[in-house]
PDB file of N, CA and C in Angstrom:
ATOM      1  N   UNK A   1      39.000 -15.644 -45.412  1.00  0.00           N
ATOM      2  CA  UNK A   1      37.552 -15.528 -45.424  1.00  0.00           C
ATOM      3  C   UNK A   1      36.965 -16.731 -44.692  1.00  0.00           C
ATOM      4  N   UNK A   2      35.976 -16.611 -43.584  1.00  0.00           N
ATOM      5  CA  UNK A   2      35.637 -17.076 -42.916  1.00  0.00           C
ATOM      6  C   UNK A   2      34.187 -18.284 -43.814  1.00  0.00           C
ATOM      7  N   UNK A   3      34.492 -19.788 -43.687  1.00  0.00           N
ATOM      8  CA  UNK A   3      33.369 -20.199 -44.734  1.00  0.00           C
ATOM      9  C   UNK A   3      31.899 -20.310 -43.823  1.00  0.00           C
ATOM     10  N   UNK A   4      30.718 -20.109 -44.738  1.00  0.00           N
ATOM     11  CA  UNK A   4      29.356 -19.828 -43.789  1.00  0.00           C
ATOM     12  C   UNK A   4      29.204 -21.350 -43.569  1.00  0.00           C
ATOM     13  N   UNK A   5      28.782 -21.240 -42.297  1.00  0.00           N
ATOM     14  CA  UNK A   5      27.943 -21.883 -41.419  1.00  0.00           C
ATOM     15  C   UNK A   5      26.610 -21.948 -41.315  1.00  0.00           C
ATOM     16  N   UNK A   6      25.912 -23.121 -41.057  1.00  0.00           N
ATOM     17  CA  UNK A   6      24.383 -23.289 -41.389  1.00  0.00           C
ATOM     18  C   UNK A   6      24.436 -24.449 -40.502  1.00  0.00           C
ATOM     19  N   UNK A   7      22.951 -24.230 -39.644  1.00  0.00           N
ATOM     20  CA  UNK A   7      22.913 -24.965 -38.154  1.00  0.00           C
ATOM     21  C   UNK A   7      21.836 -25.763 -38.311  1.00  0.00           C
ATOM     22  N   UNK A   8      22.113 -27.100 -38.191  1.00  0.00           N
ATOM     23  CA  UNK A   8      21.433 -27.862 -38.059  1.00  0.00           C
ATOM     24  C   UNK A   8      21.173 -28.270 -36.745  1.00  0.00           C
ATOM     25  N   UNK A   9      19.722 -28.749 -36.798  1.00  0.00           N
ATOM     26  CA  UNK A   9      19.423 -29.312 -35.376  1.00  0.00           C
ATOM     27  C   UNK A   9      18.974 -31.124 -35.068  1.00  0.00           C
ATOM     28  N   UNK A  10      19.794 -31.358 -34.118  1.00  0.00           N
ATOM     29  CA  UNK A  10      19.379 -32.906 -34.172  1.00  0.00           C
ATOM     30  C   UNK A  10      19.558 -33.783 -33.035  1.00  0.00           C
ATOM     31  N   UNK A  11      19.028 -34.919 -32.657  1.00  0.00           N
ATOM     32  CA  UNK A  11      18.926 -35.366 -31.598  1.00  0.00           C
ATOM     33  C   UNK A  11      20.107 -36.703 -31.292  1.00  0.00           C
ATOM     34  N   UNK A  12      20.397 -37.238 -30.531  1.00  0.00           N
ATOM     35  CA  UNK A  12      21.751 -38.253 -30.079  1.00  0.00           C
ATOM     36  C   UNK A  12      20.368 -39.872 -30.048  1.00  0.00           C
ATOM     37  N   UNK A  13      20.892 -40.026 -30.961  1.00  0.00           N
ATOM     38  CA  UNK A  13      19.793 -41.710 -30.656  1.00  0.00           C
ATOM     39  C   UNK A  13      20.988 -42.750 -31.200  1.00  0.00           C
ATOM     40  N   UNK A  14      21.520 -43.761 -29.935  1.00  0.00           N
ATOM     41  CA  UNK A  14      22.335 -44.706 -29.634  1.00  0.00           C
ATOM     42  C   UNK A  14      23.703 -44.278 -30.340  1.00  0.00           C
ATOM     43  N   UNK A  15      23.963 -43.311 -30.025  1.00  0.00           N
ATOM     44  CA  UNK A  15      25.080 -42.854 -29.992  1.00  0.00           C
ATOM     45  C   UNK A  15      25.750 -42.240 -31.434  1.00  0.00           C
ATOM     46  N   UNK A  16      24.458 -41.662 -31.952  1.00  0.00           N
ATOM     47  CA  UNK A  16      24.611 -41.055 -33.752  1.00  0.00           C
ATOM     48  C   UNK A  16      23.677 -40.106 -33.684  1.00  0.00           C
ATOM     49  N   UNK A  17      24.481 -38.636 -33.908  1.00  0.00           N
ATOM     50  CA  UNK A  17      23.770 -37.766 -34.192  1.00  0.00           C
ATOM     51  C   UNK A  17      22.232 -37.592 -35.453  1.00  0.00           C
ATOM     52  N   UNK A  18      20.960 -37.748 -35.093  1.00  0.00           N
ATOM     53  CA  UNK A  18      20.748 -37.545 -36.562  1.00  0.00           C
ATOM     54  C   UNK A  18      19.806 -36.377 -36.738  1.00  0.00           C
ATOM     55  N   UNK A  19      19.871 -35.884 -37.661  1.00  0.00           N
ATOM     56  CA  UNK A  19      19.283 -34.475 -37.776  1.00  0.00           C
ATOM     57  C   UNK A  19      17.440 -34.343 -37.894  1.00  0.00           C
ATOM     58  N   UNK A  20      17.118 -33.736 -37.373  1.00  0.00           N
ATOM     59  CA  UNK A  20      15.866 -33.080 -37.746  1.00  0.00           C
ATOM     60  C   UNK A  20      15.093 -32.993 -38.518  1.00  0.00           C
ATOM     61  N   UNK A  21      14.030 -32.794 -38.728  1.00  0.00           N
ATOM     62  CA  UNK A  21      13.059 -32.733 -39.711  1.00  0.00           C
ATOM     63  C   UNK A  21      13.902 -32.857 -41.179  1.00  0.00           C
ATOM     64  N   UNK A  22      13.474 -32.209 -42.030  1.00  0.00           N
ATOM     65  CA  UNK A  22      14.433 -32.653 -43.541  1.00  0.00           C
ATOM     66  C   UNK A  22      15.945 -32.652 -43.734  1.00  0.00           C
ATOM     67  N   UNK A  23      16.165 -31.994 -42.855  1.00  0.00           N
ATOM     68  CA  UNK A  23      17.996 -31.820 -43.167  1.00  0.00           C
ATOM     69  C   UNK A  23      18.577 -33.256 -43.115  1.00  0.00           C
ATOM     70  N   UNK A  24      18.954 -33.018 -44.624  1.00  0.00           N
ATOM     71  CA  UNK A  24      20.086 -33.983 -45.072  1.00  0.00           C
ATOM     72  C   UNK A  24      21.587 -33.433 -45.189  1.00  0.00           C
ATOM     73  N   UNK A  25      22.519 -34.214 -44.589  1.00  0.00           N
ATOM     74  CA  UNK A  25      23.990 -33.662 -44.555  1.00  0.00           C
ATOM     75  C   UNK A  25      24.579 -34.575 -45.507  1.00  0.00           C
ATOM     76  N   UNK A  26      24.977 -33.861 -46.879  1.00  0.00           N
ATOM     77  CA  UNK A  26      25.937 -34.527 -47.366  1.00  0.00           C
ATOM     78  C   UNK A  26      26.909 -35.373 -46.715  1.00  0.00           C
ATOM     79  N   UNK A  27      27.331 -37.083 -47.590  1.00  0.00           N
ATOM     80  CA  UNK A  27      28.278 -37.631 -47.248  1.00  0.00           C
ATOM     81  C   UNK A  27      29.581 -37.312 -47.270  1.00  0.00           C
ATOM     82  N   UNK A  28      30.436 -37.409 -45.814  1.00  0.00           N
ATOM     83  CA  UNK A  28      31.811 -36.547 -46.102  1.00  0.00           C
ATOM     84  C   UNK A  28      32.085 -35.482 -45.515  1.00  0.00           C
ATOM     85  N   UNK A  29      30.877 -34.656 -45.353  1.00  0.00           N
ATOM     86  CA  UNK A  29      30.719 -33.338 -44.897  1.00  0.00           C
ATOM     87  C   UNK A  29      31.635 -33.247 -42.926  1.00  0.00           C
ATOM     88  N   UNK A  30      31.650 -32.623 -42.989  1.00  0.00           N
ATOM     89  CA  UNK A  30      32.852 -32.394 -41.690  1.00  0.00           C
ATOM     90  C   UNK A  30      31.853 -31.669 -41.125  1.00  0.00           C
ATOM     91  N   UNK A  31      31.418 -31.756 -39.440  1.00  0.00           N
ATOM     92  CA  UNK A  31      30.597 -30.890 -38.412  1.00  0.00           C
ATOM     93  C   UNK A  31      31.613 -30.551 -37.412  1.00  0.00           C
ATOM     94  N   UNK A  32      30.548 -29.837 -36.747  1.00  0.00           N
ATOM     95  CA  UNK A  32      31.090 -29.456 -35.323  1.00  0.00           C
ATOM     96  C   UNK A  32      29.977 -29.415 -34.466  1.00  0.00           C
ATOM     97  N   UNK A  33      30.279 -30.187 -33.674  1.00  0.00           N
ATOM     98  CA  UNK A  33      29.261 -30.529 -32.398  1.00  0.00           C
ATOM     99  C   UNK A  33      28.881 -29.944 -31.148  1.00  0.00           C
ATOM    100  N   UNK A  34      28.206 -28.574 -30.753  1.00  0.00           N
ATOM    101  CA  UNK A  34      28.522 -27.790 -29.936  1.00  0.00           C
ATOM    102  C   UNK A  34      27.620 -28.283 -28.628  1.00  0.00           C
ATOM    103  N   UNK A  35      27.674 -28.772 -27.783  1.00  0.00           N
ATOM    104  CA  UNK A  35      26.236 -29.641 -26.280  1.00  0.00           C
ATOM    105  C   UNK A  35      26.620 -28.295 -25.196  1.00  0.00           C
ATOM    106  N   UNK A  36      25.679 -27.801 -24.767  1.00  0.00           N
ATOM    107  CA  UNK A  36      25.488 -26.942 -23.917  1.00  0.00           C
ATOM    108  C   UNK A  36      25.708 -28.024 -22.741  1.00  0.00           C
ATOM    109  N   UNK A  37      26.527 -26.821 -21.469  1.00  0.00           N
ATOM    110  CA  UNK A  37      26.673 -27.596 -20.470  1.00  0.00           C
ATOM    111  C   UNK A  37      25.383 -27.072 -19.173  1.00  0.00           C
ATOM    112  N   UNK A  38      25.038 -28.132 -19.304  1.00  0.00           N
ATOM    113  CA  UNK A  38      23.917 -28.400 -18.093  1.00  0.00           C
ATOM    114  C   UNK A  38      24.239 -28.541 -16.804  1.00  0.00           C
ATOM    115  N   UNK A  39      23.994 -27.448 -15.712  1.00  0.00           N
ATOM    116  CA  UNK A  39      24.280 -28.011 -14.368  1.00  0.00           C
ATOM    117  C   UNK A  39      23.865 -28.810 -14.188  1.00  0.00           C
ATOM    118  N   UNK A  40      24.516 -30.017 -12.896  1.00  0.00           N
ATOM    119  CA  UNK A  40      23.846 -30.751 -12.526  1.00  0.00           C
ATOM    120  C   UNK A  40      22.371 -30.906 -11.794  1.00  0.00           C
ATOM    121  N   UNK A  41      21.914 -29.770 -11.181  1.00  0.00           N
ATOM    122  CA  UNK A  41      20.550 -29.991 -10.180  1.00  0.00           C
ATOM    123  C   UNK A  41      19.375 -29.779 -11.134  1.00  0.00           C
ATOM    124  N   UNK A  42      19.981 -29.243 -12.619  1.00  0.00           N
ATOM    125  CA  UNK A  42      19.080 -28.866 -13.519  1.00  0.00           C
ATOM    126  C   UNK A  42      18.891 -30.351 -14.390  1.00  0.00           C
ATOM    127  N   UNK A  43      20.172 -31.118 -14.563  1.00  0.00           N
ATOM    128  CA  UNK A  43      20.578 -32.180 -15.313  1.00  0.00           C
ATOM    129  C   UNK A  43      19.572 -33.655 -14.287  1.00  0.00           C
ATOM    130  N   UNK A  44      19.618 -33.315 -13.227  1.00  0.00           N
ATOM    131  CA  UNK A  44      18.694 -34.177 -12.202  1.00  0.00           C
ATOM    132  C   UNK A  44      16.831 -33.817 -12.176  1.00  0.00           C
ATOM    133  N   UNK A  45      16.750 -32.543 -12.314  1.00  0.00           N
ATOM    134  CA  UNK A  45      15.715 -32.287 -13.145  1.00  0.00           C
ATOM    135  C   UNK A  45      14.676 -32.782 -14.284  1.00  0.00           C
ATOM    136  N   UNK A  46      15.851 -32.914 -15.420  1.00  0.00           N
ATOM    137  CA  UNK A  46      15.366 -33.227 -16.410  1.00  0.00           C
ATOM    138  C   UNK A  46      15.381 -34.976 -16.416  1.00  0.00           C
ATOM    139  N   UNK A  47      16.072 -35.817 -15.433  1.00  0.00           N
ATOM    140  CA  UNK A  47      16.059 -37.193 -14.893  1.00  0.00           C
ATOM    141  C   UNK A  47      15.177 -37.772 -14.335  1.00  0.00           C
ATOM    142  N   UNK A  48      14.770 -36.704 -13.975  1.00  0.00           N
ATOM    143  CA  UNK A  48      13.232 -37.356 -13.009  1.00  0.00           C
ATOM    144  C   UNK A  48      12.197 -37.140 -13.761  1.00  0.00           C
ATOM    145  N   UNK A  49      12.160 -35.807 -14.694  1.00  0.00           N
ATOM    146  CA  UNK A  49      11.184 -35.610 -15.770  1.00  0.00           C
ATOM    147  C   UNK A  49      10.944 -37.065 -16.714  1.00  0.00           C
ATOM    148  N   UNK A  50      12.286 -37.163 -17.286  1.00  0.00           N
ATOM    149  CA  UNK A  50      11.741 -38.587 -17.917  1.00  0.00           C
ATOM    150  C   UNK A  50      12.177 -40.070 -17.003  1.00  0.00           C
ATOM    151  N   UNK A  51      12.165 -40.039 -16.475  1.00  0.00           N
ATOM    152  CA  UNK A  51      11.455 -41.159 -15.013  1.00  0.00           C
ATOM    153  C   UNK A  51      10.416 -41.388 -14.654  1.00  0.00           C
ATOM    154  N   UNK A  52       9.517 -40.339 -15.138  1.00  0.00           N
ATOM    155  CA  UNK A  52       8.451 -40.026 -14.642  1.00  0.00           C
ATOM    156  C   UNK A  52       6.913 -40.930 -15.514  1.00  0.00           C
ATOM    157  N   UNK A  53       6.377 -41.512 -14.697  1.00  0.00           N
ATOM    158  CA  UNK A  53       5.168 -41.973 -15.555  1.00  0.00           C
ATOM    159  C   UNK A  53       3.743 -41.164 -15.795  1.00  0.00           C
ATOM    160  N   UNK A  54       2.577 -41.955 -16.149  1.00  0.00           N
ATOM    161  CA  UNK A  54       1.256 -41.288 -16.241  1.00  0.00           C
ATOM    162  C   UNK A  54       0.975 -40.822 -14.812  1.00  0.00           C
ATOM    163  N   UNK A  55       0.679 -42.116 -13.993  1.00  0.00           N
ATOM    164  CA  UNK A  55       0.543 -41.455 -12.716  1.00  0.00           C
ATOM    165  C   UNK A  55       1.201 -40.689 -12.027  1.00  0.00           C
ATOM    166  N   UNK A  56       2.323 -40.188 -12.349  1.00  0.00           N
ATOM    167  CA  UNK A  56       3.434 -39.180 -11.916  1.00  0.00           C
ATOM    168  C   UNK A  56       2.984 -37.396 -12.309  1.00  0.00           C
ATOM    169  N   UNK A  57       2.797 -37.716 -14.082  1.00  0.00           N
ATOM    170  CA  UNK A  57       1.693 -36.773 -14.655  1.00  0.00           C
ATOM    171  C   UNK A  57       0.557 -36.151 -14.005  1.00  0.00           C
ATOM    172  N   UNK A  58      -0.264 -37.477 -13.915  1.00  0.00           N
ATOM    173  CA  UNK A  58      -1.748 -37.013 -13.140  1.00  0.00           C
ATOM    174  C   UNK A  58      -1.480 -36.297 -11.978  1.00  0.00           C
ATOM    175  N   UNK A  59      -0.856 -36.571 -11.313  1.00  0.00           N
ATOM    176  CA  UNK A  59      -0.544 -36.239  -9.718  1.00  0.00           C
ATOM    177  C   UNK A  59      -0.403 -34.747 -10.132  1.00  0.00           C
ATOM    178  N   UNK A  60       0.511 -34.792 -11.078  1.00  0.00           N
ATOM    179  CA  UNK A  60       1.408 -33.273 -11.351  1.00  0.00           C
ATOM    180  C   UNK A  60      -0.170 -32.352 -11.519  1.00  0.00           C
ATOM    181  N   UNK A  61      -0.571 -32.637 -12.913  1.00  0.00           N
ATOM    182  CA  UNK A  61      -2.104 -31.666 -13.246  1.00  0.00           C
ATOM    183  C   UNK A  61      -2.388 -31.676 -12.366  1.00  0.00           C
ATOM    184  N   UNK A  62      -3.262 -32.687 -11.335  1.00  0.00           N
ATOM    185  CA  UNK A  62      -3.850 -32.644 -10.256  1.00  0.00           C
ATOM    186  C   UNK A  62      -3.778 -31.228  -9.097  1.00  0.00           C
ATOM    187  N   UNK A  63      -2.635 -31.517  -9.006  1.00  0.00           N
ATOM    188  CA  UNK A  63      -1.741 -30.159  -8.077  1.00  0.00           C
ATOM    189  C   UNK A  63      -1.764 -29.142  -8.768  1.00  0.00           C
ATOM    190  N   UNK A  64      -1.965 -28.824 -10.238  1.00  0.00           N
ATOM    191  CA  UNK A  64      -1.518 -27.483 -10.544  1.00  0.00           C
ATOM    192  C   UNK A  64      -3.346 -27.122 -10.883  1.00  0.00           C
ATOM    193  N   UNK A  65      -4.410 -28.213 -10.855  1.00  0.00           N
ATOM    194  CA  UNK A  65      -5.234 -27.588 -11.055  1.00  0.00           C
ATOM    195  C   UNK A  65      -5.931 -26.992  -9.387  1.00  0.00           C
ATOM    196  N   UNK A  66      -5.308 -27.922  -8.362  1.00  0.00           N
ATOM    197  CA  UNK A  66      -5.509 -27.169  -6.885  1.00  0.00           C
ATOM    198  C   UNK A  66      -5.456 -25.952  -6.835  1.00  0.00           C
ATOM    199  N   UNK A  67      -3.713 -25.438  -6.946  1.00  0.00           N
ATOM    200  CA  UNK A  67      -3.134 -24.504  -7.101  1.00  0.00           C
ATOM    201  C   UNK A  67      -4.083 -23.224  -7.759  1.00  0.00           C
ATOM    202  N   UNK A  68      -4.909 -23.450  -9.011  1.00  0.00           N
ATOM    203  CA  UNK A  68      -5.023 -22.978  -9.670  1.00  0.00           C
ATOM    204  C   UNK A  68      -6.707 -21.925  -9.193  1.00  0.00           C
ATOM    205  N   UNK A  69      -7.476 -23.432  -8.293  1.00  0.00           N
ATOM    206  CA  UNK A  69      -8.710 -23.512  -7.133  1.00  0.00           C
ATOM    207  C   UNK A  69      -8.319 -22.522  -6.310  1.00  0.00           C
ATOM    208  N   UNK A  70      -6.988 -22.619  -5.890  1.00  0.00           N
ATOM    209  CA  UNK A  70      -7.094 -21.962  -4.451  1.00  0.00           C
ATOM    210  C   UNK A  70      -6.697 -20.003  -4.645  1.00  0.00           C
ATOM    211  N   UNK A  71      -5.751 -19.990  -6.117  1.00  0.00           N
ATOM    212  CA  UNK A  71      -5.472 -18.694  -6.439  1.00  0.00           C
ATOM    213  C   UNK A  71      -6.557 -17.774  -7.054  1.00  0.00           C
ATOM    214  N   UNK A  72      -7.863 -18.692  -7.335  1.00  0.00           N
ATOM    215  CA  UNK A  72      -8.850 -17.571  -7.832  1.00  0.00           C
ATOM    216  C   UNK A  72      -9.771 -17.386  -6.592  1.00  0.00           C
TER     217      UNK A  72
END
């Protein structure tokens, strides 16, 4: 018999998984760590996303409210 599984979600901060909003994991408890694999041009993507500052932001709205001028 297969034992149930229950998925927690949680983020990598300095190199320790820690979970999400309330989930507490018993001490002891044994996981399994599943990381989706990210292409790279998508993984460079998300690099420049957080690289990115306010004025990087502004620029961005800026352009999408052009965009937005020129499609109506």
């Amino acid at each position: 018999m297969a034992a149930e599984r229950v998925i927690v979600s949680g983020v990598v901060r300095n190199g320790v998984v820690v979970p999400e909003g309330e989930a507490k994991l018993p001490e002891g408890v044994h996981v399994e760590i599943l990381m989706p694999v990210i292409p790279p041009e998508l993984q460079a993507e998300f690099d420049a996303w957080e690289a990115a500052n306010d004025e990087d932001f502004a620029a961005f709205e800026a352009m999408l409210k052009e965009e937005e001028k020129q499609d109506a």
